[in-house]
Protein backbone atom coordinates (compact mmCIF):
# COMPACT_ATOMS: atom_id res chain seq x y z
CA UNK A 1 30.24 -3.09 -8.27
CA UNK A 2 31.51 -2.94 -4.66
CA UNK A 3 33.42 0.38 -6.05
CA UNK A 4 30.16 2.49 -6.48
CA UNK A 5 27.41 1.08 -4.04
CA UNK A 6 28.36 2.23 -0.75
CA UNK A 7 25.13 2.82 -0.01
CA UNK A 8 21.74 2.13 -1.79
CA UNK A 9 20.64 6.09 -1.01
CA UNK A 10 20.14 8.83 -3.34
CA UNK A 11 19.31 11.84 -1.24
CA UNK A 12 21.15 15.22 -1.84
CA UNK A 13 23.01 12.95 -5.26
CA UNK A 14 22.59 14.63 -8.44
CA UNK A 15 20.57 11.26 -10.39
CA UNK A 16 20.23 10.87 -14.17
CA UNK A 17 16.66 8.74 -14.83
CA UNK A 18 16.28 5.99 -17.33
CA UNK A 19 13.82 4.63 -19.33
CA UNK A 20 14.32 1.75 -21.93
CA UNK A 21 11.03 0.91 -23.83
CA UNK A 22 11.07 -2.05 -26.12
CA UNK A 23 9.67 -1.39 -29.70
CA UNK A 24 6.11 -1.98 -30.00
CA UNK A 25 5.17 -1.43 -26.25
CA UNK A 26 3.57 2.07 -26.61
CA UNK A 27 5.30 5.22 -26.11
CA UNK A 28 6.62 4.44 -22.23
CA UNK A 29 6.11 7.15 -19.56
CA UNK A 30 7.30 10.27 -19.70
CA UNK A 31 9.79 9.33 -16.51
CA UNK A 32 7.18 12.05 -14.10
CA UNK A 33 6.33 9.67 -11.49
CA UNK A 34 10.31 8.51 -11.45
CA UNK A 35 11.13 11.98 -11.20
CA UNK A 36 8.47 11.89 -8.45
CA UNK A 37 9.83 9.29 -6.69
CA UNK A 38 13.45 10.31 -7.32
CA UNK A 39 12.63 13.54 -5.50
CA UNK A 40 11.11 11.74 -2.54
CA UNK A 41 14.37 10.01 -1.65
CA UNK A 42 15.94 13.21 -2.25
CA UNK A 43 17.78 12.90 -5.26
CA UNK A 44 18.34 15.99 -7.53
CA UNK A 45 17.45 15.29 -10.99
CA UNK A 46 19.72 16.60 -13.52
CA UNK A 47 18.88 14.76 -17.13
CA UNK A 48 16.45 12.50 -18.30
CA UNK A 49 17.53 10.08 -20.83
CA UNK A 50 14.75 7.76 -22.67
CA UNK A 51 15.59 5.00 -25.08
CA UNK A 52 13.32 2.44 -27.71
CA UNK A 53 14.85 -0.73 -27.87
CA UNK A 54 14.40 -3.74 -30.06
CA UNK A 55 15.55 -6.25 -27.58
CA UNK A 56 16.19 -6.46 -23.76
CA UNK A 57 20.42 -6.77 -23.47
CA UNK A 58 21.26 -9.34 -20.94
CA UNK A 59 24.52 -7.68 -20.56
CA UNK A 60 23.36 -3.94 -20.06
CA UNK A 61 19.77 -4.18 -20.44
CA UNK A 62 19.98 -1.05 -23.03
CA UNK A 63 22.80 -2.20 -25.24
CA UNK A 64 27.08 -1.67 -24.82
CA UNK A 65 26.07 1.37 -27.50
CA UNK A 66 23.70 3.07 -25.47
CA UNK A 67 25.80 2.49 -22.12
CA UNK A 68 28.09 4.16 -23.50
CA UNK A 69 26.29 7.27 -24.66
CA UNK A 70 24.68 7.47 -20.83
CA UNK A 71 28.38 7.22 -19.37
CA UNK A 72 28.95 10.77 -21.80
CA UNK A 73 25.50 12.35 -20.10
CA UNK A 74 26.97 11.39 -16.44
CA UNK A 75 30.32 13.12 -17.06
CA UNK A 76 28.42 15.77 -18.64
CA UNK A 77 25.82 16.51 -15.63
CA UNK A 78 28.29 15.49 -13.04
CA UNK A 79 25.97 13.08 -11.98
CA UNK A 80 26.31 10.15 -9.02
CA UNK A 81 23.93 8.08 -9.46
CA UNK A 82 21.78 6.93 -12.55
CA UNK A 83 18.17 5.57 -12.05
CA UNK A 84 16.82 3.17 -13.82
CA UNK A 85 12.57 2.55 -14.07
CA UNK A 86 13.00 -0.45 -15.00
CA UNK A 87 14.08 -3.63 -13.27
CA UNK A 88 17.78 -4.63 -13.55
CA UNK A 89 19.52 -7.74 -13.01
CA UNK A 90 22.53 -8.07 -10.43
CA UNK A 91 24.71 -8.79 -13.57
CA UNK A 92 23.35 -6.04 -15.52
CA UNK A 93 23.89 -3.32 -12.80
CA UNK A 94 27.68 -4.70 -12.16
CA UNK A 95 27.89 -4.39 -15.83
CA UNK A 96 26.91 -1.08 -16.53
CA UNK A 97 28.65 0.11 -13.59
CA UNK A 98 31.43 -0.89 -14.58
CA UNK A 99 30.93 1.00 -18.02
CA UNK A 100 29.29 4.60 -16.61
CA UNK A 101 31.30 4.14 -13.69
CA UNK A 102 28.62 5.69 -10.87
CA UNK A 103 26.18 4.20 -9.04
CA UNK A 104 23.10 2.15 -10.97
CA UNK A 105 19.99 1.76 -8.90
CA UNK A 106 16.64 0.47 -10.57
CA UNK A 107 13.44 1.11 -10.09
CA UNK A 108 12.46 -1.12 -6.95
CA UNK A 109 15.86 -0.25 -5.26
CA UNK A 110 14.94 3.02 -5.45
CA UNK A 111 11.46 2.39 -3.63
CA UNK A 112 13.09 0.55 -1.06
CA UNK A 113 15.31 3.60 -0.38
CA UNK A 114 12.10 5.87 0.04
CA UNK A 115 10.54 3.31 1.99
CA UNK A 116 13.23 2.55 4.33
CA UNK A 117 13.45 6.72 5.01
CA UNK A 118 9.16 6.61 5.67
CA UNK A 119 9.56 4.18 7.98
CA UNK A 120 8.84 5.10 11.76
CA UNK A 121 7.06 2.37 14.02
CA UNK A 122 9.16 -0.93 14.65
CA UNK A 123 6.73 -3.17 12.56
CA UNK A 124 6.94 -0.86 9.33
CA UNK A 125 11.40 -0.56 9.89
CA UNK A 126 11.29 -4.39 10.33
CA UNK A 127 8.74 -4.50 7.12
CA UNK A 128 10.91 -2.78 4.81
CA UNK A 129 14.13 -3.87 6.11
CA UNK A 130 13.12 -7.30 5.48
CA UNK A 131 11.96 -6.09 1.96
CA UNK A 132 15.82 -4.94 1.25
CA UNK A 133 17.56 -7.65 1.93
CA UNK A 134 15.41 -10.04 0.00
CA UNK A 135 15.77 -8.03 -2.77
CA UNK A 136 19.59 -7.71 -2.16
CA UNK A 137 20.38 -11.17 -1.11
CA UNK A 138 21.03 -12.09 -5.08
CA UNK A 139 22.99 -8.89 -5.36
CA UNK A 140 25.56 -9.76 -2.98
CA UNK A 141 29.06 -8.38 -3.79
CA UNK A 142 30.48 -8.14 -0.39
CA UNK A 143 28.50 -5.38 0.68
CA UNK A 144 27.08 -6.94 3.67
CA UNK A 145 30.58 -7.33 5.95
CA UNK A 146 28.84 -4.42 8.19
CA UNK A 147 25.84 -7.07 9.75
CA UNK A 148 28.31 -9.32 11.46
CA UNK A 149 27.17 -7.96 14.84
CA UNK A 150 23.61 -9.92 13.99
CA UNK A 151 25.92 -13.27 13.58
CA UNK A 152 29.49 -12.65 14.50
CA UNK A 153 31.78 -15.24 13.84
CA UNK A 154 31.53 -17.96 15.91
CA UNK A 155 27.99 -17.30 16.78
CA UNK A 156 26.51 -19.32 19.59
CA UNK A 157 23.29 -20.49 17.59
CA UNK A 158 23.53 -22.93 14.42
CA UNK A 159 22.29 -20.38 12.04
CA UNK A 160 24.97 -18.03 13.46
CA UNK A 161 28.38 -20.05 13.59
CA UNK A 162 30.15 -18.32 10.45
CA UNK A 163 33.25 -19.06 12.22
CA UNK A 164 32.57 -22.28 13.18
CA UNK A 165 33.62 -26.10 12.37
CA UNK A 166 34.53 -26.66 8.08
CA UNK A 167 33.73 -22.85 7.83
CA UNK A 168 37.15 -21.45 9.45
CA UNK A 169 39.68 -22.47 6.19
CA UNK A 170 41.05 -19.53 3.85
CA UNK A 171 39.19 -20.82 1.19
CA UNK A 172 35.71 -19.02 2.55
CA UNK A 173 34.76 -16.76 0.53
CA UNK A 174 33.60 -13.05 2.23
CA UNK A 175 30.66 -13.54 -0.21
CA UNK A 176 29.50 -16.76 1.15
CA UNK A 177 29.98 -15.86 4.84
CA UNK A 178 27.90 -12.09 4.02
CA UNK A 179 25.32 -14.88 1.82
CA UNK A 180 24.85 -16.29 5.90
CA UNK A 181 24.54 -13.42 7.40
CA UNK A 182 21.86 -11.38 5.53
CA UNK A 183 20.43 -15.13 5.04
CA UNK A 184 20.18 -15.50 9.32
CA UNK A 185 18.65 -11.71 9.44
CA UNK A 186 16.23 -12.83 7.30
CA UNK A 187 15.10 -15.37 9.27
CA UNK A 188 14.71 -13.33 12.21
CA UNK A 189 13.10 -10.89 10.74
CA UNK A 190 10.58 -13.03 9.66
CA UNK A 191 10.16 -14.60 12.92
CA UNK A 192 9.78 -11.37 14.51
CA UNK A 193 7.30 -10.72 12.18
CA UNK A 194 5.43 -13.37 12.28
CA UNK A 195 4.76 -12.44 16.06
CA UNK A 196 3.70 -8.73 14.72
CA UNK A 197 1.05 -10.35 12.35
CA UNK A 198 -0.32 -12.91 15.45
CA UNK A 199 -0.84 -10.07 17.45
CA UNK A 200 -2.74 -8.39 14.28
CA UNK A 201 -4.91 -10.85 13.72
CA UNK A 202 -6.17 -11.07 17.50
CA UNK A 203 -6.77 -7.27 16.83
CA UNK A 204 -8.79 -7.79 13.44
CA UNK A 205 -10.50 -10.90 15.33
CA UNK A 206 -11.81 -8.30 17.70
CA UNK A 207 -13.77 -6.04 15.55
CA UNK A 208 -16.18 -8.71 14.41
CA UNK A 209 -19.74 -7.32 14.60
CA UNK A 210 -18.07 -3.91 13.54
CA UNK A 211 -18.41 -2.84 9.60
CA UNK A 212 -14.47 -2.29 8.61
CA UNK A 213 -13.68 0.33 5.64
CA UNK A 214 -10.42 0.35 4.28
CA UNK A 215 -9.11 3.28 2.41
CA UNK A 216 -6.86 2.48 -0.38
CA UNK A 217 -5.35 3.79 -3.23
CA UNK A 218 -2.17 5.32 -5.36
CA UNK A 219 0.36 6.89 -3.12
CA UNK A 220 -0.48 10.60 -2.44
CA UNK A 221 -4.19 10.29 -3.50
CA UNK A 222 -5.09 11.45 -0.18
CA UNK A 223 -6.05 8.57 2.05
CA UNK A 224 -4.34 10.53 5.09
CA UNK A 225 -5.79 13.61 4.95
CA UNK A 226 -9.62 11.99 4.68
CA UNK A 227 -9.09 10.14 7.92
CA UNK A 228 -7.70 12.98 9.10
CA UNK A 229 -10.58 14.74 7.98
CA UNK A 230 -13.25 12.68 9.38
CA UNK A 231 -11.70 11.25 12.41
CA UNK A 232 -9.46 13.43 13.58
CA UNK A 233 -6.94 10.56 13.47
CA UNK A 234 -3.68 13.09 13.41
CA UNK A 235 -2.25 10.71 10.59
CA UNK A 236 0.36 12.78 9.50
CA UNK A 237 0.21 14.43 5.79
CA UNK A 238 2.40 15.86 3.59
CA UNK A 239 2.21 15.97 -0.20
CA UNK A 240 5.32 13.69 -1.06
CA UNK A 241 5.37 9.88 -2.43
CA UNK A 242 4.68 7.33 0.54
CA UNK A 243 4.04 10.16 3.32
CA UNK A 244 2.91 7.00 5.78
CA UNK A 245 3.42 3.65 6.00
CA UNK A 246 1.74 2.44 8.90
CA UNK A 247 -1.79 1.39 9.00
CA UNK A 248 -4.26 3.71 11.21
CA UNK A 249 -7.72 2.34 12.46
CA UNK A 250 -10.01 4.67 13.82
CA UNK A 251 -14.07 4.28 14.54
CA UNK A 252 -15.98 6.44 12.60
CA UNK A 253 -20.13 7.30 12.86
CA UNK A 254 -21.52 8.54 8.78
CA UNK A 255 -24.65 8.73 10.41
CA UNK A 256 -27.10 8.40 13.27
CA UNK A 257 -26.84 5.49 15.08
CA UNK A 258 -24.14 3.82 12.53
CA UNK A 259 -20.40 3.30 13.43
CA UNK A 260 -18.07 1.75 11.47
CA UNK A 261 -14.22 1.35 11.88
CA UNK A 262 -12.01 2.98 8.84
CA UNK A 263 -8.15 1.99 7.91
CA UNK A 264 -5.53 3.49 5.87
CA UNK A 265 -2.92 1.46 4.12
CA UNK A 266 0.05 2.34 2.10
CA UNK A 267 0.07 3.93 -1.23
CA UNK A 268 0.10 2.08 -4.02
CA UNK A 269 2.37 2.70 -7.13
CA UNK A 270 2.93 0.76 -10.51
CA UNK A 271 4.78 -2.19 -10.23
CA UNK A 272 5.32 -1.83 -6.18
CA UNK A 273 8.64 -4.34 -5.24
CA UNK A 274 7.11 -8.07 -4.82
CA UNK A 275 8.98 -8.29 -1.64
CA UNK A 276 7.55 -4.88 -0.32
CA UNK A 277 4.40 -6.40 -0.86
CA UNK A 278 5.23 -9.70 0.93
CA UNK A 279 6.67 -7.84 3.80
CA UNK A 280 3.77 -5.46 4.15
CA UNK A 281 0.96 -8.32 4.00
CA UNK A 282 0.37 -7.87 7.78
CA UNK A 283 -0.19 -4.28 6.89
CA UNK A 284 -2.10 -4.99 3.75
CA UNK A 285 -4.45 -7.27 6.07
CA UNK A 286 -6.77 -4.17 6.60
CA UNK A 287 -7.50 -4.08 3.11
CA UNK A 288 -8.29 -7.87 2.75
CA UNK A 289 -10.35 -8.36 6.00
CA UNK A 290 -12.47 -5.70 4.81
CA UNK A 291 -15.76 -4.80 4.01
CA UNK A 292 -15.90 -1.95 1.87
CA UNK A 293 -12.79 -0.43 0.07
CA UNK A 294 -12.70 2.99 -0.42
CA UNK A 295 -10.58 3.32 -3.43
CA UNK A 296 -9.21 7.17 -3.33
CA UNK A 297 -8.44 8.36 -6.79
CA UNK A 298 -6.37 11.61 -7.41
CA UNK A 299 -8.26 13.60 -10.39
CA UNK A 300 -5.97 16.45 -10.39
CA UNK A 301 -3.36 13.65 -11.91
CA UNK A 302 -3.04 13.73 -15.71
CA UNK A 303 -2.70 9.67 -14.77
CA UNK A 304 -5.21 8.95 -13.12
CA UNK A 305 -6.36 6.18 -15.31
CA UNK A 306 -3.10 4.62 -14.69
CA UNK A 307 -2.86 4.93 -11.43
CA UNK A 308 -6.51 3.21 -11.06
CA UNK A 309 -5.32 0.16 -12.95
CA UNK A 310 -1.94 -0.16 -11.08
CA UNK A 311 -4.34 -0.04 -7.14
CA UNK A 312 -6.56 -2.63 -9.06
CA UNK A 313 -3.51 -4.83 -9.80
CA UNK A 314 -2.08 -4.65 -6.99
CA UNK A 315 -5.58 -4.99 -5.12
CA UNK A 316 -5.73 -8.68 -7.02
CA UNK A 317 -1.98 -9.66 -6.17
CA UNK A 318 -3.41 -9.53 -2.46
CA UNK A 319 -6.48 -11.28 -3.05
CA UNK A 320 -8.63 -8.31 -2.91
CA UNK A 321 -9.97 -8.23 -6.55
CA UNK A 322 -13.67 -9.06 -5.76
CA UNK A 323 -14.04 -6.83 -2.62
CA UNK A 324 -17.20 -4.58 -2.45
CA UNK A 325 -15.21 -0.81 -4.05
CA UNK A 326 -16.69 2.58 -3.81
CA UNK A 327 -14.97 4.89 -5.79
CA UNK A 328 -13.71 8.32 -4.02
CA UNK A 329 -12.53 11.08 -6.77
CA UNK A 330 -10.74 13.25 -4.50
CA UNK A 331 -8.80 17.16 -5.18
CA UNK A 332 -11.74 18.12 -7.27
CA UNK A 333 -10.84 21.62 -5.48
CA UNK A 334 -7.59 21.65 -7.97
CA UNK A 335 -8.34 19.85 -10.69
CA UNK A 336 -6.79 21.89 -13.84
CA UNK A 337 -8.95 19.95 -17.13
CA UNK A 338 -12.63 19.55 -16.14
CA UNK A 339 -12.54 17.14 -19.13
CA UNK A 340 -10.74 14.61 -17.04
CA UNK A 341 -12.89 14.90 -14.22
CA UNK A 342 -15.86 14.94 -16.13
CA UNK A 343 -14.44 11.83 -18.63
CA UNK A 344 -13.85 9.89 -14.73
CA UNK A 345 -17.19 10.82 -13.04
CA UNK A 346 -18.72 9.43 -16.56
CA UNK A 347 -16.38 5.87 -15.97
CA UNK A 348 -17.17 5.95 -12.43
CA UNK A 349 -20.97 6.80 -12.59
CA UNK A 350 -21.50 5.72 -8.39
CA UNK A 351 -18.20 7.30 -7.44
CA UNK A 352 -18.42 10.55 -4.96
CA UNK A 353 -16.52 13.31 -5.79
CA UNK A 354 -15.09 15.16 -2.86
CA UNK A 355 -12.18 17.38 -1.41
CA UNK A 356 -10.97 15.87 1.48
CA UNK A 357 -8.98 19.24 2.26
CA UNK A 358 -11.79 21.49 1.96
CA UNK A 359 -14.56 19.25 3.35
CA UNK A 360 -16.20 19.55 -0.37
CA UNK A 361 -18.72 16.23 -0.67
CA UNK A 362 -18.35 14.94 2.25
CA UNK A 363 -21.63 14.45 3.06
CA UNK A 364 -22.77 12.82 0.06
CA UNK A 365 -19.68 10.59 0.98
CA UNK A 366 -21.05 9.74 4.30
CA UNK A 367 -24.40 9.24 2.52
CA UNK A 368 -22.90 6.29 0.06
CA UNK A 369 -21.33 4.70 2.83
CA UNK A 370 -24.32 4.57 4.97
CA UNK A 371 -26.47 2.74 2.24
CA UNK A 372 -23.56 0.20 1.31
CA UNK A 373 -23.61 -0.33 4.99
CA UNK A 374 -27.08 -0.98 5.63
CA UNK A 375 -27.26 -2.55 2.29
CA UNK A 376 -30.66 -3.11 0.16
CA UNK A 377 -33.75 -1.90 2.77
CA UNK A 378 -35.72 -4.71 4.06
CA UNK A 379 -39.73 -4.77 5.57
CA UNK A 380 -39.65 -6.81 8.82
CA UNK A 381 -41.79 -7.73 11.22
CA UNK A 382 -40.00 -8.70 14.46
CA UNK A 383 -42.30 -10.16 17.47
CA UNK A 384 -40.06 -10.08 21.18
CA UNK A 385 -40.51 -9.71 24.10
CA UNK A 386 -41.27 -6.50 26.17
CA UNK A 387 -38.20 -7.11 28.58
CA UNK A 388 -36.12 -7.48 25.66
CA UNK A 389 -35.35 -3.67 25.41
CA UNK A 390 -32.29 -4.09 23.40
CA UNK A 391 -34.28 -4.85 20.27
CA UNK A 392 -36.91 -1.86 19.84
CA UNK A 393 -33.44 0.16 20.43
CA UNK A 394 -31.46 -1.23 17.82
CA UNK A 395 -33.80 -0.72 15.61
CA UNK A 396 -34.61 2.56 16.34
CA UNK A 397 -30.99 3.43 15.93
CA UNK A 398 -30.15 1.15 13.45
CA UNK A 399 -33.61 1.33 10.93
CA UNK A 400 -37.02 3.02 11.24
CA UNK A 401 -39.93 1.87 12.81
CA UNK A 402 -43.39 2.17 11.07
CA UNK A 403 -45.46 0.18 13.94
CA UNK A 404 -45.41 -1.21 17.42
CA UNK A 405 -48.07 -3.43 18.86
CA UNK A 406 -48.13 -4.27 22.13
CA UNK A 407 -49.36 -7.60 23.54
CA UNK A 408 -49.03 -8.93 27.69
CA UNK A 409 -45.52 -9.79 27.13
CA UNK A 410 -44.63 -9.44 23.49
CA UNK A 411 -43.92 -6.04 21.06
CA UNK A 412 -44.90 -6.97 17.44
CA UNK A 413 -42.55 -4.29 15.49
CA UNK A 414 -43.27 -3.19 11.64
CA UNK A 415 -39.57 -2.01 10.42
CA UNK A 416 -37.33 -0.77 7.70
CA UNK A 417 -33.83 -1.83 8.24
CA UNK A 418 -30.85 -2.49 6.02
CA UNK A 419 -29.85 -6.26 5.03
CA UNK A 420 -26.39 -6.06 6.41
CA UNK A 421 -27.49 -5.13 9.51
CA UNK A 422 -29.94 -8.13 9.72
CA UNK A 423 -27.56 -10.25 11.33
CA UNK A 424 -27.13 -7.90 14.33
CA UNK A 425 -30.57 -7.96 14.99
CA UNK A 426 -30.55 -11.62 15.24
CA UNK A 427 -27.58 -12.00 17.69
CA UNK A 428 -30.56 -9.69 20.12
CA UNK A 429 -32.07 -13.18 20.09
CA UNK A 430 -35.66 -11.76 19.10
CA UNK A 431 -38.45 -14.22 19.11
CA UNK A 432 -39.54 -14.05 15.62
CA UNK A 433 -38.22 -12.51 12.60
CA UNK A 434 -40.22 -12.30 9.22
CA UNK A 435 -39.33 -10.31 5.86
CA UNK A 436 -42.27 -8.71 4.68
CA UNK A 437 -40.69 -7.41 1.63
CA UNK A 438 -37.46 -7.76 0.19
């Protein structure tokens, strides 16, 4: 295996994609969002190969047969790599290397690749790079000799004396010492991490009293360009696979006297990498600590529906499965089969539809946020005192006053205002509230 993987990236390599369906499982995908994502780490598709199979081969995963037929397509296509969208074993990618004689890469290898190009701040590099090597660590075949400047031999610390006492014999293995290496970068990574995601949660502990939005949703739905859109956040945008991978948090008002503070995440995709994930929890945080969600759907996709059920599974792997969702069909400027649109909006009957490019909807966006802000409108009548100033302005800004009766010291104030922001009124430290009506 050490022959073919150099390197774990595909860009400018001419990449055969595989897909092996077992028999009985549906039809499989029609490889598009592999080619997709094959394309965003730059690969050059050149054939397509899609098999049925009755069983899973814990040799080759598709069968010595097959193998061999998709070793013929790679000498035919001149290809360098082959791409599978499924997930491989470290046995069954040294094994069919070994038989098509190029580079194997499966689908969550292939993610990492895209992710680890994406990357830009120092949180997101350290993210993903922790994401590779716990995904490689199994799949060590002496590739890793190149990290022994993170814990040369003889390191000073315990976790980095490779060289050191019972480890210096000639019966080490290279495997076991690149095993401690990538095993000691893990651990620092982590730790480093871990000092990221305290300084995080001081940041979310700080906007308490604030509504938080997240926005969330498959990858290239459009998340960026609506916060771009409506905050002028200068997230950048381009229409590839995992444009952005850092989180941006920006305040936002949807109407009068309401502000609220909105996130972006990362896109979503089916079966996203457990370990990118794990590593991007910090990141993911926005999405938990939330509010609202704003799940962003893409209705110029023929799979959309798919693409909703793989943000709602990944939504419950991070313990976001009961959040409050408002559904956002977005690119209803380019959808080509008003069927689909019209077969979501009828699936999705309180979901806005809206062009974040164009501006289309966005009021009636800002409108649905608003109410699930103030939540269900509440009668009150609120007695406080005149010096307490603080009160008839929040709810001015905040609800609608019907009434104001004035007293030698006291204000007794007849108002509409929204449940949710009920408990902002009480931290003004009124004298009396009372719900007339709920």
């Amino acid at each position: 295996m050490e022959k073919f993987r150099q390197t774990l990236k595909v860009r400018k390599e001419r990449a055969i994609l595989v897909a092996a369906v077992l028999r009985g499982a549906g039809n499989g995908d029609d490889l598009a969002e592999l080619t997709s994502l094959a394309e965003s780490a730059g690969a050059v598709v050149v054939d397509r190969f899609q098999q049925k199979i009755r069983k899973i081969n814990p040799a080759t995963y598709i069968g010595k047969g097959k193998a061999d037929q998709l070793a013929g397509r790679v000498r035919r296509f001149g290809a360098d790599v082959v791409i599978f969208d499924n997930d491989l074993s470290p046995a069954q990618i040294r094994e069919l290397e070994a038989i098509i004689e190029v580079k194997v890469l499966d689908r969550s290898e292939l993610i990492l690749d895209i992710f680890a190009t994406r990357a830009k701040t120092r949180q997101a590099r350290l993210q993903v790079e922790l994401a590779q090597l716990e995904y490689t660590y199994p799949r060590l075949t002496r590739m890793w000799s190149h990290l022994d400047s993170v814990a040369g031999a003889g390191g000073a610390t315990a976790a980095g004396t490779v060289g050191g006492i019972g480890t210096r014999g000639p019966g080490e293995q290279q495997l076991e010492i690149d095993r401690r290496l990538v095993s000691k970068r893990i651990t620092d990574l982590k730790r480093e991490l871990q000092n990221i995601d305290r300084r995080r949660i001081r940041e979310i502990d700080g906007r308490k009293g604030l509504f938080k939005i997240c926005l969330v949703g498959y990858t290239n739905a459009g998340k960026s360009t609506l916060i771009n859109t409506l905050t002028d956040a200068g997230v950048f945008v381009e229409d590839r696979l995992f444009a952005t991978l850092d989180t941006r948090t920006r305040r936002w008002a949807p109407a009068r006297g309401t502000e609220v503070l909105i996130s972006d995440t990362i896109g979503f995709v089916k079966k996203l990498p457990h370990q990118l994930v794990a590593s991007f929890r910090a990141t993911l945080e926005e999405a938990f600590n939330a509010d609202l969600l704003l799940h962003i759907i893409d209705v110029s996709s023929p799979d959309a529906l798919k693409q909703i059920e793989s943000v709602n599974n990944v939504l419950k792997e991070i313990g976001c499965g009961e959040k409050p969702i408002l559904e956002v069909l977005n690119k209803v400027d380019v959808v080509r089969n008003i069927g689909d649109l019209e077969t979501l909006q009828t699936l999705y009957r309180d979901a806005v539809s809206i062009s974040a490019r164009t501006g289309y909807g966005l009021d009636n966006l800002s409108e649905a946020i608003t109410a699930k802000y103030k939540g269900a409108e509440l009668l009150l009548r609120v007695t406080s005192s005149q010096s307490n100033g603080k009160v008839q302005s929040f709810l001015r800004a905040r609800g609608r006053i019907i009434n104001e009766q004035y007293t030698d010291s006291s204000v007794l104030i007849d108002a509409q205002l929204g449940r949710n922001q009920l408990p902002g009124l009480k931290r003004l430290r009124p004298e009396n509230i009372e719900i007339v009506q709920d």
